[in-house]
C-alpha atoms as a PDB file:
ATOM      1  CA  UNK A   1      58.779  64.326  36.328  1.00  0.00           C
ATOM      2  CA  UNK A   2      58.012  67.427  38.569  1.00  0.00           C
ATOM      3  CA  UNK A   3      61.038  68.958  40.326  1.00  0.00           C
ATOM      4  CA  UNK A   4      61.468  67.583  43.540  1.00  0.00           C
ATOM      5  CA  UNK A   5      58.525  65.399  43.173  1.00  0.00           C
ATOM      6  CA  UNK A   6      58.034  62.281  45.369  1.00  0.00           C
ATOM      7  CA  UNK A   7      59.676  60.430  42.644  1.00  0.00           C
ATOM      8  CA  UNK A   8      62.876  62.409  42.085  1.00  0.00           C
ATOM      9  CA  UNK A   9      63.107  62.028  45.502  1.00  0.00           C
ATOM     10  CA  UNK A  10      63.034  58.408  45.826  1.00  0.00           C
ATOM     11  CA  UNK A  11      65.646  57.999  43.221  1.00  0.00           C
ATOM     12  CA  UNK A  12      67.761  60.733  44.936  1.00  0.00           C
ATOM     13  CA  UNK A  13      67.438  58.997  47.976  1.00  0.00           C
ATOM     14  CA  UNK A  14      68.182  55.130  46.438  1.00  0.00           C
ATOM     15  CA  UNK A  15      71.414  56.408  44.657  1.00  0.00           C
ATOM     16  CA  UNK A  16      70.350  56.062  41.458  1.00  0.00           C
ATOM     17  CA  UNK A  17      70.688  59.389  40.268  1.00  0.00           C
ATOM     18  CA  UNK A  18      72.470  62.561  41.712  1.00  0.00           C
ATOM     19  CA  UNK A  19      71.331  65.656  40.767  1.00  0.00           C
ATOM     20  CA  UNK A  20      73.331  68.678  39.147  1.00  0.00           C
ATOM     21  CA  UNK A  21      71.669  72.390  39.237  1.00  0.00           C
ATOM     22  CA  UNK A  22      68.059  71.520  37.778  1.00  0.00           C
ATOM     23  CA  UNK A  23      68.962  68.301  36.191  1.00  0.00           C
ATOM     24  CA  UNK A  24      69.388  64.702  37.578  1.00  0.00           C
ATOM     25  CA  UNK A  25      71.406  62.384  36.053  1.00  0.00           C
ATOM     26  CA  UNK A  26      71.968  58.795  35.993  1.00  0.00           C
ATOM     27  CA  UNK A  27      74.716  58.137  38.764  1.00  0.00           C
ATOM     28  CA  UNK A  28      75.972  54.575  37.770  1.00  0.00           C
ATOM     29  CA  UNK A  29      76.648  53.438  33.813  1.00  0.00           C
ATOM     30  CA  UNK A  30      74.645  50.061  34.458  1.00  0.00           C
ATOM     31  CA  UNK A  31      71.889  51.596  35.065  1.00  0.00           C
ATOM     32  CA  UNK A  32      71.879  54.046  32.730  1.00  0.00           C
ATOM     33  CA  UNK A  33      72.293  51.419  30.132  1.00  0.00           C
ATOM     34  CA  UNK A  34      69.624  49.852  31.672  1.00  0.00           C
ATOM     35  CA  UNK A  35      67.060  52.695  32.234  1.00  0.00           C
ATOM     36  CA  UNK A  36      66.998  53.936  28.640  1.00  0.00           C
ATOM     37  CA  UNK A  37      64.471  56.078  27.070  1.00  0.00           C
ATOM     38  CA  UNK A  38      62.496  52.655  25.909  1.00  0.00           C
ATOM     39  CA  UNK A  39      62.329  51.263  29.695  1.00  0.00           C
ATOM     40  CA  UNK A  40      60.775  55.378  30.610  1.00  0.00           C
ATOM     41  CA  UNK A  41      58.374  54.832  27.778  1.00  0.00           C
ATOM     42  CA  UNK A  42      57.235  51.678  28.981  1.00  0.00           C
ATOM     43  CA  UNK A  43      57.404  52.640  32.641  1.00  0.00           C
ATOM     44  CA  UNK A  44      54.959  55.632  31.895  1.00  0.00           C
ATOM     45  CA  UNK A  45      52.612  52.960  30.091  1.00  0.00           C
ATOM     46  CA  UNK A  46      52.397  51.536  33.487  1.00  0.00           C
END
């Protein structure tokens, strides 16, 4: 993902990540269960 691409800002924006310096991160543990590097790799499929 680009920095501050469309997409980075959509997740920024929906709470699902915050974003330290240059680096987001996952803000809640569900979803970062969740939205493991399988569910990227599949989402990138898509």
């Amino acid at each position: 993902m680009a920095i501050d691409s469309p997409e980075e800002k959509e997740l920024l924006l929906s709470g699902l990540v915050v974003k330290e310096g240059r680096v987001i991160k996952v803000y809640n543990r569900i979803y970062e269960w969740v939205l493991d590097s399988n569910w990227v790799e599949m989402a990138e499929l898509t």
